[in-house]
N, C-alpha and C. Protein backbone atom coordinates (compact mmCIF):
# COMPACT_ATOMS: atom_id res chain seq x y z
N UNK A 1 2.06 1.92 1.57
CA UNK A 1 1.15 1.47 2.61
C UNK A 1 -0.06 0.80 1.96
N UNK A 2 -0.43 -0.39 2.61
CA UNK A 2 -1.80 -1.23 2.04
C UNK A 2 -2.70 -0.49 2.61
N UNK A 3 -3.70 -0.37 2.20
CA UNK A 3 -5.16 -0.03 2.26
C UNK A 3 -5.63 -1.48 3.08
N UNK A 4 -7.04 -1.08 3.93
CA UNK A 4 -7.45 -2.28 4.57
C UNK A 4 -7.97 -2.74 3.30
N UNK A 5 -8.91 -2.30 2.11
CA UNK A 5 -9.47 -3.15 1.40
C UNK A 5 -8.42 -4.07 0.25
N UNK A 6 -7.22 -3.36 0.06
CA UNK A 6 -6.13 -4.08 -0.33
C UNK A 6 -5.84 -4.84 0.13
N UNK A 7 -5.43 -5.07 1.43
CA UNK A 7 -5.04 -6.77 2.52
C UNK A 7 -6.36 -7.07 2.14
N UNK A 8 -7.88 -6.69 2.27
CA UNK A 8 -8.92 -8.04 2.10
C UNK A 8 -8.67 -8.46 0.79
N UNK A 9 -8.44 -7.85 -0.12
CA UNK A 9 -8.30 -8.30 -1.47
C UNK A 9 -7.11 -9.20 -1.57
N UNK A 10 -5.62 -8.92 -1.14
CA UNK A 10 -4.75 -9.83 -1.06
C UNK A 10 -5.39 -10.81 -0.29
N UNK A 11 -6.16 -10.98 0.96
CA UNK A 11 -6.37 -12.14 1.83
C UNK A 11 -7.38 -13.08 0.67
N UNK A 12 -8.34 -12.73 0.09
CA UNK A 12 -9.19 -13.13 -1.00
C UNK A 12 -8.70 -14.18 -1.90
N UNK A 13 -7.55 -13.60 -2.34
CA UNK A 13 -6.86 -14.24 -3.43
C UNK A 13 -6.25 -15.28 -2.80
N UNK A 14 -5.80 -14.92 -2.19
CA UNK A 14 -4.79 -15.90 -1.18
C UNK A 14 -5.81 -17.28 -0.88
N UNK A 15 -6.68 -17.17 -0.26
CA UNK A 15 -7.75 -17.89 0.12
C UNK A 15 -8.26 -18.62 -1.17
N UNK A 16 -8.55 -17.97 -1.97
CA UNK A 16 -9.49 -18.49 -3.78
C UNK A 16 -8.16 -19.97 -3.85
N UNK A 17 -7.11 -19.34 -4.01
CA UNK A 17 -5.88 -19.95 -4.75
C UNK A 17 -5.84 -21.50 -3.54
N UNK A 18 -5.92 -21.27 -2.24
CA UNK A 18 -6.03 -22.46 -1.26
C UNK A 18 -6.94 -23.43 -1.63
N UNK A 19 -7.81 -23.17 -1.91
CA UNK A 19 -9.58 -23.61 -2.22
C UNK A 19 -9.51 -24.03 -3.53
N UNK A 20 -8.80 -23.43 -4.39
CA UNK A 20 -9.75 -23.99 -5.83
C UNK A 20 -8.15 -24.44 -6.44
N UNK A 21 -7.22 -23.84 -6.38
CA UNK A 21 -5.56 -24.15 -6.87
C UNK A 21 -5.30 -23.83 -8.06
N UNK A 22 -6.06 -22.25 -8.40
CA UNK A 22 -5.71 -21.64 -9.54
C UNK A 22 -6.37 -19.95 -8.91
N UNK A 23 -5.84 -18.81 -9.91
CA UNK A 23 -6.01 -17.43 -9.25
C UNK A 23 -7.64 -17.13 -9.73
N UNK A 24 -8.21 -16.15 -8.87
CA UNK A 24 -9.50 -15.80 -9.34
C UNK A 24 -9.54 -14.95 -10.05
N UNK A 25 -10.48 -14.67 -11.29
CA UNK A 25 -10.90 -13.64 -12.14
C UNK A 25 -11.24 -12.21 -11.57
N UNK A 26 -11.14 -11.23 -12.17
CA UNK A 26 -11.25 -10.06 -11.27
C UNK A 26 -12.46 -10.08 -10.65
N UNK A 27 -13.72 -10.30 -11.39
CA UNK A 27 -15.18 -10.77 -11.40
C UNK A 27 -14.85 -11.33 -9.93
N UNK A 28 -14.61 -12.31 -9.76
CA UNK A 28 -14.59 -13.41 -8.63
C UNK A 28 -14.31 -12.56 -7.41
N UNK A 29 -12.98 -11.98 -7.37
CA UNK A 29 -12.51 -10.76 -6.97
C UNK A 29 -13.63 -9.99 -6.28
N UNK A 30 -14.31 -9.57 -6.97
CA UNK A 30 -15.53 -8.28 -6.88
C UNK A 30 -16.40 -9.15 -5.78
N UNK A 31 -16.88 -9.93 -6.21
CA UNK A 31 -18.12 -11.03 -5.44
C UNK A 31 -17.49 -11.40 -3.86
N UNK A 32 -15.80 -11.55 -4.10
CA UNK A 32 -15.59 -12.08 -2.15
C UNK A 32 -15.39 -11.20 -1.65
N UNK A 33 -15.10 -9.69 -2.49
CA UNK A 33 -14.91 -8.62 -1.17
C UNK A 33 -15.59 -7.92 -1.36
N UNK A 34 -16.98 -8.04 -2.06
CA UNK A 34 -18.45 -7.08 -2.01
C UNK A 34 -18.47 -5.53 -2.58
N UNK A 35 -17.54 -6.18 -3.73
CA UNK A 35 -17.38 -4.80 -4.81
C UNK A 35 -18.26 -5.05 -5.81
N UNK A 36 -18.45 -4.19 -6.66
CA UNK A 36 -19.25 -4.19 -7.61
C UNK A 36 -18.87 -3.64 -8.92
N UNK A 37 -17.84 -3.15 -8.91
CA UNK A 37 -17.20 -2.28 -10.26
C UNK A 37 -15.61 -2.76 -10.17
N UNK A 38 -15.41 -3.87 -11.36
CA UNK A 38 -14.01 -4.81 -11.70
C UNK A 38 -13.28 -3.19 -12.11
N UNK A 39 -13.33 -2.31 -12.43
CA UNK A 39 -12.60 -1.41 -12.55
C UNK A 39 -11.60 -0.88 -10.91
N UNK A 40 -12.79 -0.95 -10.30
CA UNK A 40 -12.11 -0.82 -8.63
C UNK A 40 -11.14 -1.83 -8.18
N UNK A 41 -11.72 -2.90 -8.53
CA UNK A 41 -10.72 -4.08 -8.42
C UNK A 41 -9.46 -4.40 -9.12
N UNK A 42 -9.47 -3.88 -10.70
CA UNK A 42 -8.28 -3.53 -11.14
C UNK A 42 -7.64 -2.57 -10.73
N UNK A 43 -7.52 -1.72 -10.27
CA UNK A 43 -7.21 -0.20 -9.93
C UNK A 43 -6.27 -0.71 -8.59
N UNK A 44 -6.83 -1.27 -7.35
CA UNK A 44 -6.70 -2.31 -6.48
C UNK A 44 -5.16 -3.10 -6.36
N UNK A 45 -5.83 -3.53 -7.70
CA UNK A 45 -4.69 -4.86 -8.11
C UNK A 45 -3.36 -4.30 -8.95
N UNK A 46 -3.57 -3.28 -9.38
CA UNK A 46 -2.34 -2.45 -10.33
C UNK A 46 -1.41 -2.06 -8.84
N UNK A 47 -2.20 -1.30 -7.90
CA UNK A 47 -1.09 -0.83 -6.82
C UNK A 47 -0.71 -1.77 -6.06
N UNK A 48 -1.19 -3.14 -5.86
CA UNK A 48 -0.98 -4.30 -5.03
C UNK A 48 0.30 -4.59 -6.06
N UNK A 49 0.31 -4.58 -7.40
CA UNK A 49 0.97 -5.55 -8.14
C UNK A 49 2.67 -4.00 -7.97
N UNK A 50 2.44 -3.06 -7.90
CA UNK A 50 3.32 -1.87 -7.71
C UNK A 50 4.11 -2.11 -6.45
N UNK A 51 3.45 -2.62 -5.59
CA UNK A 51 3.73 -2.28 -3.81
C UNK A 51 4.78 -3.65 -4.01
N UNK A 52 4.40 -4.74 -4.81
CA UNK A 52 5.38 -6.00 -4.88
C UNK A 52 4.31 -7.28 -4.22
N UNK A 53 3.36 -7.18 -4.32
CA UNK A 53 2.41 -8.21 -3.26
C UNK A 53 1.71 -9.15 -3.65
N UNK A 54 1.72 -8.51 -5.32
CA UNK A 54 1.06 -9.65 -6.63
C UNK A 54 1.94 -9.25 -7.42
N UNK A 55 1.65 -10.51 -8.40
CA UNK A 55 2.34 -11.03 -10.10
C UNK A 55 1.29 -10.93 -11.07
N UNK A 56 1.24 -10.54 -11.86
CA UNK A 56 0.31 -10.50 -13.07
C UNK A 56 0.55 -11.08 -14.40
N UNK A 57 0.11 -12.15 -14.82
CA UNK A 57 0.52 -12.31 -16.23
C UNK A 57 -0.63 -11.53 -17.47
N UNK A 58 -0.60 -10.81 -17.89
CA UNK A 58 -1.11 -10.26 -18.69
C UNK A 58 -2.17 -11.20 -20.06
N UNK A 59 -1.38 -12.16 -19.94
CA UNK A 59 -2.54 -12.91 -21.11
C UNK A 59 -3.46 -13.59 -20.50
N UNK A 60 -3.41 -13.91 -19.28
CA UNK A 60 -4.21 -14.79 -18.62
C UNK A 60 -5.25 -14.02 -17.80
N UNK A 61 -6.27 -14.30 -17.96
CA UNK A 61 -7.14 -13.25 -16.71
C UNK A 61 -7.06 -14.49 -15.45
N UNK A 62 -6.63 -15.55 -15.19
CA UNK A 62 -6.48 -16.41 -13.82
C UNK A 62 -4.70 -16.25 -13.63
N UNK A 63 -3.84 -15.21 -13.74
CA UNK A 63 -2.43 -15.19 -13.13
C UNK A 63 -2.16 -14.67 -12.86
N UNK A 64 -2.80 -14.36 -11.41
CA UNK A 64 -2.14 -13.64 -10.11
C UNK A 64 -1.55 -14.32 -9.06
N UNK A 65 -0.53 -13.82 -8.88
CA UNK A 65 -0.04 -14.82 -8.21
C UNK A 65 0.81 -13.72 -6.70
N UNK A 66 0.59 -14.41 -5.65
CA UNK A 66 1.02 -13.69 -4.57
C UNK A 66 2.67 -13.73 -4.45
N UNK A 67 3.32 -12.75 -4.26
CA UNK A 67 4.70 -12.62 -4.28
C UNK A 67 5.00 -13.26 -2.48
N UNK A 68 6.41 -13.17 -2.06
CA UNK A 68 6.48 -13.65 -0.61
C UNK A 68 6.21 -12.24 -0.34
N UNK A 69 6.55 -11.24 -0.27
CA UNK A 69 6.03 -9.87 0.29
C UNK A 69 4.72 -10.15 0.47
N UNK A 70 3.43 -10.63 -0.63
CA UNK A 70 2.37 -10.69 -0.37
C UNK A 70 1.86 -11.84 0.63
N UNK A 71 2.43 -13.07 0.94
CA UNK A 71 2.26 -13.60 1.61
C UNK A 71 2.96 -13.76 3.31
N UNK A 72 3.95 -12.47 3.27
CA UNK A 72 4.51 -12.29 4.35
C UNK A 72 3.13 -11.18 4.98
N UNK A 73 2.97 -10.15 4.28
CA UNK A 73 2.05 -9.23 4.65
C UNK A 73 0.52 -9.74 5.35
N UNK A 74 0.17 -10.83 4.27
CA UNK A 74 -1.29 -11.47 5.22
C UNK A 74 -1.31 -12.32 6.24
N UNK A 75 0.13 -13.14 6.53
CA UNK A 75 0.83 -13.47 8.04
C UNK A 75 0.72 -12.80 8.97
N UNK A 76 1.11 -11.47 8.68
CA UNK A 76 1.72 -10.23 9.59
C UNK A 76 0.22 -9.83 10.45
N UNK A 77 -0.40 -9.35 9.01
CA UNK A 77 -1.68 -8.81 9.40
C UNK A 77 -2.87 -9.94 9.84
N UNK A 78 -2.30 -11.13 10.00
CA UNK A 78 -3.87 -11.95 10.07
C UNK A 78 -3.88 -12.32 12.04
């Protein structure tokens, strides 16, 4: 089950990636959904990336990438 601040965080990303056409930094992350500790936001993003809703490339801090689960889910819910 998503957490509401998980869908804002998936909706976030989703949105960054429309707007700019690359993924946002966790930092970036923190600033659109009015967090303040990138640890929360990773923590966040580990169970988003578990649930199937994000992609992570590990060398890159900009490659997240929304799976169709993740973009079926902010359809559903928007």
């Amino acid at each position: 089950m998503i957490s509401n601040k998980q869908l804002q965080i998936l909706k976030a990303i989703s949105e960054y990636i429309k707007a700019n056409e690359i993924s946002p930094t966790i930092r970036e992350i923190c600033k659109l959904v009015n967090l303040k500790s990138t640890a929360t936001v990773s923590s966040h993003l580990v169970t988003l990336q578990k649930l199937g809703y994000i992609e992570k490339i590990q060398a890159s801090p900009r490659a997240i990438r929304l799976t169709d689960d993740g973009k079926q889910t902010i359809a559903y819910q928007s």
